[in-house]
Protein backbone atom coordinates (compact mmCIF):
# COMPACT_ATOMS: atom_id res chain seq x y z
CA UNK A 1 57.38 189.97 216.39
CA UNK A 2 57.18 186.04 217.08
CA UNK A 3 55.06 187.14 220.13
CA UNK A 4 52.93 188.93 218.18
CA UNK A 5 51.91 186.61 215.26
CA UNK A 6 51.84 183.54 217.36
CA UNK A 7 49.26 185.64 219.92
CA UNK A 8 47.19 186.02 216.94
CA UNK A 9 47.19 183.08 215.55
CA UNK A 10 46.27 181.21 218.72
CA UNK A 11 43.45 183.61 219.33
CA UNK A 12 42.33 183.98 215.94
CA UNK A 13 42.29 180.04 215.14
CA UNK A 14 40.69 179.16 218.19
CA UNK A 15 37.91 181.78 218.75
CA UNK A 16 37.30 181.20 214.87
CA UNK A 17 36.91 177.42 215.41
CA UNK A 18 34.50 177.93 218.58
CA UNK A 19 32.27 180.61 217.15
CA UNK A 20 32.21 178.32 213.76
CA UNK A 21 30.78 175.21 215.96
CA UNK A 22 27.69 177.85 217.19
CA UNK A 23 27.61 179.04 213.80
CA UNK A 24 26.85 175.78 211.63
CA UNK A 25 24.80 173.83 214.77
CA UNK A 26 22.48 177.28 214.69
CA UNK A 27 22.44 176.70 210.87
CA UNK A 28 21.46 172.98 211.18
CA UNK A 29 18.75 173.14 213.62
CA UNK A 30 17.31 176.18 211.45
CA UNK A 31 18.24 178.97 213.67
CA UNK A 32 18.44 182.25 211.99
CA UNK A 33 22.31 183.82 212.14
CA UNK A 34 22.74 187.30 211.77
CA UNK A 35 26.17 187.74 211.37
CA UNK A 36 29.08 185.10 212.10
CA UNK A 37 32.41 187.75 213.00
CA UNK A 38 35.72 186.79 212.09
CA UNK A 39 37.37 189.31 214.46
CA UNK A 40 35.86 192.11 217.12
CA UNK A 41 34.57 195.91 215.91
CA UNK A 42 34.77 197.73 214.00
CA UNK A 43 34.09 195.98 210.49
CA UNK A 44 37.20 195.70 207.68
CA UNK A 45 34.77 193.82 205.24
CA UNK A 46 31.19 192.07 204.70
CA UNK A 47 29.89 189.51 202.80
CA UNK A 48 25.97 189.74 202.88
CA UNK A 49 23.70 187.15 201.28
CA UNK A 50 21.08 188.27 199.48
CA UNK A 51 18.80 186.94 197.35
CA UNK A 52 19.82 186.92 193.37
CA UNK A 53 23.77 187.14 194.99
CA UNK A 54 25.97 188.84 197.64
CA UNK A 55 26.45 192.53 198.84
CA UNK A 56 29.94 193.78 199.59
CA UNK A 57 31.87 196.07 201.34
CA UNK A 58 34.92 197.95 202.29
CA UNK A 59 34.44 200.15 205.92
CA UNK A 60 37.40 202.73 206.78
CA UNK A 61 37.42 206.23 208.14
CA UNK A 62 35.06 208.70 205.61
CA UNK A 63 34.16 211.98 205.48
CA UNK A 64 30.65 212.55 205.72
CA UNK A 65 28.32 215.27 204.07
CA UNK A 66 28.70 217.69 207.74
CA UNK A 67 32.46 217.47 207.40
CA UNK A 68 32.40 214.73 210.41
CA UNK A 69 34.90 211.41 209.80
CA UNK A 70 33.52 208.03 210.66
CA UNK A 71 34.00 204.45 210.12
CA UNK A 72 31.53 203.67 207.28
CA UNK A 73 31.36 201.77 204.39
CA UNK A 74 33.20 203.48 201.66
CA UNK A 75 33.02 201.37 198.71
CA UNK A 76 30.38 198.06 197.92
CA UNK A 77 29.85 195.90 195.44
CA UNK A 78 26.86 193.52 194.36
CA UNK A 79 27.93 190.41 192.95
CA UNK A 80 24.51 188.42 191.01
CA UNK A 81 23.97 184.44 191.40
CA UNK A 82 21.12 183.92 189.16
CA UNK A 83 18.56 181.68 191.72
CA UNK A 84 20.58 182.52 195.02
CA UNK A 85 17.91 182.55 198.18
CA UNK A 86 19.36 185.01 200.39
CA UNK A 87 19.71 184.08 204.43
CA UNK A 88 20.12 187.49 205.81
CA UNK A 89 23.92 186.61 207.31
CA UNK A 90 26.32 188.77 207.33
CA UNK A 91 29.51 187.30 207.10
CA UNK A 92 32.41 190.07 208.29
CA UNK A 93 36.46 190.20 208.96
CA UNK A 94 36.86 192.77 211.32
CA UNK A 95 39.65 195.09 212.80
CA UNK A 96 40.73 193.12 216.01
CA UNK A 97 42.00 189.82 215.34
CA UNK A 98 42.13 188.58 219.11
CA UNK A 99 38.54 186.74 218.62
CA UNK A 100 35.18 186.98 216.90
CA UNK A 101 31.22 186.20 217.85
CA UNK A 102 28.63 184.96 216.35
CA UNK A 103 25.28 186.55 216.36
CA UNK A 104 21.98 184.32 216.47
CA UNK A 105 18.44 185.60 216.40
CA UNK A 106 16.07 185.92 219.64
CA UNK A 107 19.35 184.43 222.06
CA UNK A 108 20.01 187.47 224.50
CA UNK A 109 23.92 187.67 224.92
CA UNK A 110 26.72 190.18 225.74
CA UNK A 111 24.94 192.46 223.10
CA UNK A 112 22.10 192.93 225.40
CA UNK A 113 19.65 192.73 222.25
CA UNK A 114 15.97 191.81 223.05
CA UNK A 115 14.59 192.54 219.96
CA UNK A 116 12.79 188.45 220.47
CA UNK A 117 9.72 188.07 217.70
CA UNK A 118 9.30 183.90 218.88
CA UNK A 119 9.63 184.09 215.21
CA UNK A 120 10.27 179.93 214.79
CA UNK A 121 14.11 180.97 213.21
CA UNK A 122 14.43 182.62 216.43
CA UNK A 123 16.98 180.76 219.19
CA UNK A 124 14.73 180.64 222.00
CA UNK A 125 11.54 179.30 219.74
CA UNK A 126 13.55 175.61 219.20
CA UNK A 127 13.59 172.76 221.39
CA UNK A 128 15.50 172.40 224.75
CA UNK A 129 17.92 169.81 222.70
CA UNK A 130 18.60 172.24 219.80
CA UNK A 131 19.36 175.00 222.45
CA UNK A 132 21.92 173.18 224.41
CA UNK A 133 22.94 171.57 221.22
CA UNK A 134 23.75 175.17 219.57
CA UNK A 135 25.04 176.48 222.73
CA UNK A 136 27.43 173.64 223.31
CA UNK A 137 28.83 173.60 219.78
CA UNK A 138 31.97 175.66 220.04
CA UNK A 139 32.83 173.73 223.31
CA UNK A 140 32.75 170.47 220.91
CA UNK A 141 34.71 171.87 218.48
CA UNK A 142 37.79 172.92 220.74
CA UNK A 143 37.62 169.57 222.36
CA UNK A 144 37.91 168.23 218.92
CA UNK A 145 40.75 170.53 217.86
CA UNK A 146 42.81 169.66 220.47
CA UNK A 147 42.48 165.97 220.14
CA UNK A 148 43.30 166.42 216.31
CA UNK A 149 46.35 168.82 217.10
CA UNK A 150 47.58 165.69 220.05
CA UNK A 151 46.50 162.88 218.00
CA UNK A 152 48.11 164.14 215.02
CA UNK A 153 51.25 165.63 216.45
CA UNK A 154 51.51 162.02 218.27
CA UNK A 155 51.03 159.84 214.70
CA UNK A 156 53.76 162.46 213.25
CA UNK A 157 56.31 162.34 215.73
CA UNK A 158 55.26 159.14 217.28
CA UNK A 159 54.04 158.58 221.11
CA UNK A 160 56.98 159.35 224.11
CA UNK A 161 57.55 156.29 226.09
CA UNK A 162 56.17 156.71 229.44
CA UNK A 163 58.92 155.79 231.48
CA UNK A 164 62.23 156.44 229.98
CA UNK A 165 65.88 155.46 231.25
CA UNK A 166 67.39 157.59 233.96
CA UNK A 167 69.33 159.23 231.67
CA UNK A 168 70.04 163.15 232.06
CA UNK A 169 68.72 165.33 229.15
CA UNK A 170 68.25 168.86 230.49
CA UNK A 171 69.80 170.36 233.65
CA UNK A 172 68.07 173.49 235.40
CA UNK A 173 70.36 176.59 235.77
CA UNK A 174 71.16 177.57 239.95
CA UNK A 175 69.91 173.62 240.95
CA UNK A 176 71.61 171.07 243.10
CA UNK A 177 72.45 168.62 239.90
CA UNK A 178 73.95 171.21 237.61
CA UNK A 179 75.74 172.12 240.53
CA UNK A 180 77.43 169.35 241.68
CA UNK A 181 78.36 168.52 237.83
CA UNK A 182 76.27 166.22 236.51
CA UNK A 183 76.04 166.81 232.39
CA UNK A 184 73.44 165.83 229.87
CA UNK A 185 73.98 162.29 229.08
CA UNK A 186 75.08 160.92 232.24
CA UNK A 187 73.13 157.29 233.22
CA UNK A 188 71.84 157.14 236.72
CA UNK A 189 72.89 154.17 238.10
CA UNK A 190 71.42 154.39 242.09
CA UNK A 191 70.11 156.67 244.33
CA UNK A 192 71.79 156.12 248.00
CA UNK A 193 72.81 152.81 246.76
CA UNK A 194 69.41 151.99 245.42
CA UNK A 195 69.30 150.41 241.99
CA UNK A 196 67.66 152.19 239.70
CA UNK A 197 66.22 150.75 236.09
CA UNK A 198 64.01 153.81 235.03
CA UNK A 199 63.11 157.45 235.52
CA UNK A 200 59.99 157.11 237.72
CA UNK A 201 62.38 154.87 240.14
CA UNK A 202 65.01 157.35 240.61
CA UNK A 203 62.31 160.06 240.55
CA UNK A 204 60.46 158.53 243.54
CA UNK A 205 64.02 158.44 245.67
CA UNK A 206 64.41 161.98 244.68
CA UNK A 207 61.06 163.24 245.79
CA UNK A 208 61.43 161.25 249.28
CA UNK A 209 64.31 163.28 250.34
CA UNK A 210 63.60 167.20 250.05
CA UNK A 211 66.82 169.10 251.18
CA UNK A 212 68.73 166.12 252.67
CA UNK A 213 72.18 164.66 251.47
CA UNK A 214 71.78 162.30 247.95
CA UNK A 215 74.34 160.22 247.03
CA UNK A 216 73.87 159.44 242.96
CA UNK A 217 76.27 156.69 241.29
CA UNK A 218 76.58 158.26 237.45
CA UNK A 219 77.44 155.61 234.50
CA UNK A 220 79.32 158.52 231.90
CA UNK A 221 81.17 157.52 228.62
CA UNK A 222 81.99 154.10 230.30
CA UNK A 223 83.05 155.06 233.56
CA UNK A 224 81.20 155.16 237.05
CA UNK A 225 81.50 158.04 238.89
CA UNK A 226 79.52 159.27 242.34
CA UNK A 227 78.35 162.91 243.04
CA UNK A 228 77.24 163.93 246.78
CA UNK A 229 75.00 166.73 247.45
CA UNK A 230 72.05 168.04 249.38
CA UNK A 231 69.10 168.18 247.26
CA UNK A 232 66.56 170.94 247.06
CA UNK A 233 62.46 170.97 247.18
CA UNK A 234 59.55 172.03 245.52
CA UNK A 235 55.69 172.38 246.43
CA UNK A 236 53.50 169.33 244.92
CA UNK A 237 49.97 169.38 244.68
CA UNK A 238 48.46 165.58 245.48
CA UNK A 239 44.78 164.95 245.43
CA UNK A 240 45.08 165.13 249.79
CA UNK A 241 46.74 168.23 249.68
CA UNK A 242 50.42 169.34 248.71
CA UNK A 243 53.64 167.65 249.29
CA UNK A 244 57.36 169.37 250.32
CA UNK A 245 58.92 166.85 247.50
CA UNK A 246 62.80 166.37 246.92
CA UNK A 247 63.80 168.10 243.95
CA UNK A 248 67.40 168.08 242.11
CA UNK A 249 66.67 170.25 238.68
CA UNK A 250 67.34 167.12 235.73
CA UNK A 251 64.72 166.37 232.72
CA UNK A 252 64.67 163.34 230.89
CA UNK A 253 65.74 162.29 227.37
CA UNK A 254 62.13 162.47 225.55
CA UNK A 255 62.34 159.14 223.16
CA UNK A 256 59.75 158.41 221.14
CA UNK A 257 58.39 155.02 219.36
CA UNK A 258 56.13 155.38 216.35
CA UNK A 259 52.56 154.14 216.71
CA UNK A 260 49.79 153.83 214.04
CA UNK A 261 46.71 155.96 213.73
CA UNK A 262 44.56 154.05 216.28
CA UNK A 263 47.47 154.33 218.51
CA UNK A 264 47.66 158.18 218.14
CA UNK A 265 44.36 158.57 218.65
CA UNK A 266 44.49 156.73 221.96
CA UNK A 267 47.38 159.18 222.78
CA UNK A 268 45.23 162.44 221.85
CA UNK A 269 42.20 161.56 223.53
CA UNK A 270 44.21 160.60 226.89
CA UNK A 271 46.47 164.11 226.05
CA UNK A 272 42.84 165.59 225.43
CA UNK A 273 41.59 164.24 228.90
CA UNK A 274 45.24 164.97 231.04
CA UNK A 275 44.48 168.69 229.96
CA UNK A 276 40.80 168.51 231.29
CA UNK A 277 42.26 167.11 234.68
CA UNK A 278 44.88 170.00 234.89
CA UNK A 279 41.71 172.41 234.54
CA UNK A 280 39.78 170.38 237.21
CA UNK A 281 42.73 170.44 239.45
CA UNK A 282 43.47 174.31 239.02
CA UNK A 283 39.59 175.02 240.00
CA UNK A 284 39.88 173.15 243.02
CA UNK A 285 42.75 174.67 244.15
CA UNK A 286 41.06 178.12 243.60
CA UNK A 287 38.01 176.73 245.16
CA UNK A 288 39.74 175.08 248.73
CA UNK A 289 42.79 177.82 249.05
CA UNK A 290 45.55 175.72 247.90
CA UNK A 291 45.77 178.21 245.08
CA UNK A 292 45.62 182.39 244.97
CA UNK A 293 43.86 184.45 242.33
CA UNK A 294 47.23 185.90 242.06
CA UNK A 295 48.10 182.91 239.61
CA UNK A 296 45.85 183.34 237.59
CA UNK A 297 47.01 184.67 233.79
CA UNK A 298 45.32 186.30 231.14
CA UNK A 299 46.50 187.56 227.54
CA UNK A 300 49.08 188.69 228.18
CA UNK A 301 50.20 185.37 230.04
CA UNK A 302 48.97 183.46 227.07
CA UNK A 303 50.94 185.87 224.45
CA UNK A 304 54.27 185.36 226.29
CA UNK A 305 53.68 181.39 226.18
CA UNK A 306 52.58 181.63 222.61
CA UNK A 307 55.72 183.15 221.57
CA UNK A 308 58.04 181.16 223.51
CA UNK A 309 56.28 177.53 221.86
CA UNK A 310 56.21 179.60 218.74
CA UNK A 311 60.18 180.08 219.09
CA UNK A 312 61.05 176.08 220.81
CA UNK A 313 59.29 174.81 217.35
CA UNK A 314 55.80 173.76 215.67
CA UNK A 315 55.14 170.84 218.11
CA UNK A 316 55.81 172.82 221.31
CA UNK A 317 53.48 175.59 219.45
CA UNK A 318 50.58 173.22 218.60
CA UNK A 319 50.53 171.46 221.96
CA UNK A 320 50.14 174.86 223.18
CA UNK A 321 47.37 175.58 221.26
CA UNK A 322 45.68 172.33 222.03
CA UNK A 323 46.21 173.13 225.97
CA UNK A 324 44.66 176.58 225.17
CA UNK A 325 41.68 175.27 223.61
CA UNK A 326 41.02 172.87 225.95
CA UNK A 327 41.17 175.51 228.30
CA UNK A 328 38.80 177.76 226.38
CA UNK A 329 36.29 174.92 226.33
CA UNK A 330 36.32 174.30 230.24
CA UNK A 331 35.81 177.73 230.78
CA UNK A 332 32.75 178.36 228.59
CA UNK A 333 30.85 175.40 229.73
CA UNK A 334 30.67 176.34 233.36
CA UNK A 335 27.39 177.41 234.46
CA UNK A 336 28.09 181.33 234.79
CA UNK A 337 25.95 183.68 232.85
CA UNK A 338 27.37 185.32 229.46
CA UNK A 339 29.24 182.28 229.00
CA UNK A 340 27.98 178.91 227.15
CA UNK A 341 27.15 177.46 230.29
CA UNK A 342 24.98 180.22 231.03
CA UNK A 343 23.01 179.77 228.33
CA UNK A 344 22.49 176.04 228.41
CA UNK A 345 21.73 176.77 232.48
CA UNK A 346 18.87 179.42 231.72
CA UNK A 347 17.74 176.47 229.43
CA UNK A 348 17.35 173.68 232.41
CA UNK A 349 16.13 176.40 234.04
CA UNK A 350 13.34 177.19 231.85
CA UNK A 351 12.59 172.93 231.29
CA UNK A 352 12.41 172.61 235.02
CA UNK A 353 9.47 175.78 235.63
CA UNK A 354 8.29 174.64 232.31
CA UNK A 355 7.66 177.98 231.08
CA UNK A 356 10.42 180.46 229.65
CA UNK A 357 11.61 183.00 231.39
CA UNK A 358 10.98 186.98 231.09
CA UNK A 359 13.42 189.01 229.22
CA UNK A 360 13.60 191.13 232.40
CA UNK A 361 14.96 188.20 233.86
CA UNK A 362 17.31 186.95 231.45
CA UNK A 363 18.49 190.64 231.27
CA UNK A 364 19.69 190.87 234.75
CA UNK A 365 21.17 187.53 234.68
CA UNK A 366 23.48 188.16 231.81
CA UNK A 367 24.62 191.60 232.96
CA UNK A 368 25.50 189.75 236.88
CA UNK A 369 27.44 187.39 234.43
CA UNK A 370 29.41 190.28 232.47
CA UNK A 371 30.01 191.93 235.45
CA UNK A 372 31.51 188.73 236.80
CA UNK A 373 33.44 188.22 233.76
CA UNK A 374 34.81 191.94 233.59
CA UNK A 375 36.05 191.73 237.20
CA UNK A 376 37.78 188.43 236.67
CA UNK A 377 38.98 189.88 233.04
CA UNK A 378 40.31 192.93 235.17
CA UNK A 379 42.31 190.28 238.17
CA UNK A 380 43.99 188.57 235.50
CA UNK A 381 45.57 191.69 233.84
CA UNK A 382 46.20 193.13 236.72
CA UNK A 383 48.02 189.85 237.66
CA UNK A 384 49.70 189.45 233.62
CA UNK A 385 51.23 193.08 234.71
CA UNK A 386 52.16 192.42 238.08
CA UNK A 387 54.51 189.44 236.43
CA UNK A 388 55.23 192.02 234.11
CA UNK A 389 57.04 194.34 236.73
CA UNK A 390 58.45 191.52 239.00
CA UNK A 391 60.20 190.12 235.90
């Protein structure tokens, strides 16, 4: 049930927060918007402004006059504001809570409407900046969330020093440390009769020495002990390639020093940025071969991480969400039609030819982009249920 709920809320707060930056930049360059979604098909509720007030209703399963059930609306409501200039949005909470849209007037998008009057409320009758502006809302607004999620979590709990003592906080299960009996708490003194003052030093000697003999000199409760064992490796990807590293299964003792709100902020845009560089890194992996498509995860990847940040607390949970949305807003700014990108791209496009271009054209270059986006939608699940099975 954790799963569940945390999947949702991930989903549902960041979609909502992306689709809300499109919705009030279309709003404040005078774009018309036709309905702003909380949620995918088919409609639960709508909120519809009118002029002189607001239209509601209530969609389920009704029978209709030929005895056939369908989802309709089966009860409304007019509420009056005396003076109230209608806009025309529909404002709706639908069924599916794993996302939502937002719906702008002559913009042709996975709907496939072309219905495009060059009425001037209409998307493609404003200016190259207000198009790209629009477009690139939502990406703004998840690069803002996550900064507020790090910068925040980082004035609450304060900032973790960078480079904390050697000493032993977590030990992995089936690795050379926990193995040779080394327990949480236990000082690091050397490595091979190095000295060693902090966790970077004794993490460089590690990483040197992939499956070859380690001797470690322990400071525990007092006493000085040594423990002698081979150590183990793990694949490390470097900007020149990747690295057979030494590898001994230990974690650090997280400490953390509390910093004021210029500090924090410091800390969430360089969190903000470290999570853009992970995304940078992971394309060029998939770009050069270093990485397979068969790492790639989808929602069902994403729901089993929600739950288990939802279940190690509210911090491990929100830094989760921040990575996510970070994430989101990588993805929908590259250049690939039916995403954000797309859109802004057809826009150079159109400012380089200096003319727009046909809806024939546009047409065929969002469905190559939804076609793309379905087969890559399709490798990921088949990859989240692959995992599934192996596990």
């Amino acid at each position: 049930m954790t799963t569940l709920w945390a999947t949702i809320i991930v989903i549902g707060v960041l979609i909502f927060v992306h689709e809300l930056g499109h919705y009030l930049a279309a709003r404040s360059v005078g774009v018309r918007v036709e309905r702003f979604s909380v949620g995918f098909p088919p409609r639960l509720f709508t909120f519809t402004s009118e002029d002189q007030g607001w239209l509601i209703q209530m969609y389920f399963f009704y029978r209709s006059a030929g005895g056939k059930w369908e989802w309709q609306a089966v009860w409304k409501k007019k509420l009056s504001v005396s003076g109230k200039t209608g806009t025309g949005t529909e404002y709706c909470v639908a069924l599916i809570p794993l996302g939502g849209y937002v719906k702008m007037a002559g913009i042709i998008d996975e709907s496939m409407d072309t219905a495009i009057t060059h009425s001037p409320d209409e998307f493609m009758s404003k200016s190259f900046l207000s198009q790209v502006f629009v477009m690139s809302a939502g990406v703004i607004m998840n690069v803002l969330l996550a900064f507020f999620i790090f910068s925040g979590l980082s004035y609450h709990f304060g900032s973790p020093v960078e480079n904390p003592l050697p000493v032993v906080s977590k030990l992995v299960d089936e690795m050379p440390a926990k193995e040779a009996g080394i327990l949480p708490g236990d000082k690091i003194i050397s490595v091979n009769g190095e000295p060693v003052h902090n966790w970077n030093d004794m993490v460089l000697h590690i990483h040197s020495i992939p499956e070859k003999p380690i001797i470690l000199r322990i400071e525990r409760n007092g006493e000085y002990i040594t423990k002698q064992f081979t150590t183990s490796f793990k694949l490390n990807q470097t900007q020149t390639g990747v690295d057979t590293i030494g590898f001994i299964g230990i974690a650090p003792e997280i400490q953390y020093v509390d910093v004021d709100l210029f500090q924090a902020c410091v800390s969430g845009f360089n969190s903000t940025m470290a999570g853009f560089g992970i995304m940078v890194m992971s394309i060029k992996m998939l770009v050069t071969g270093e990485a397979s498509l068969k790492e790639l995860g989808g929602p069902i990847m994403i729901a089993q991480l929600a739950g288990e940040t939802a279940r190690a607390g509210i911090p491990s949970f929100l830094s989760f969400m921040a990575l996510i949305s970070i994430n989101l807003a990588f993805i929908n700014i590259l250049p690939i039609p039916g995403l954000d990108g797309g859109h802004i791209f057809v826009s150079i496009i159109q400012v380089i030819i200096r003319k727009p271009l046909s809806v024939k054209t546009r047409m065929i270059f969002q469905q190559i982009g939804m076609a793309l986006l379905l087969l890559l939608m399709i490798t990921v699940l088949y990859n989240d249920i692959g995992r599934l099975f192996t596990n």
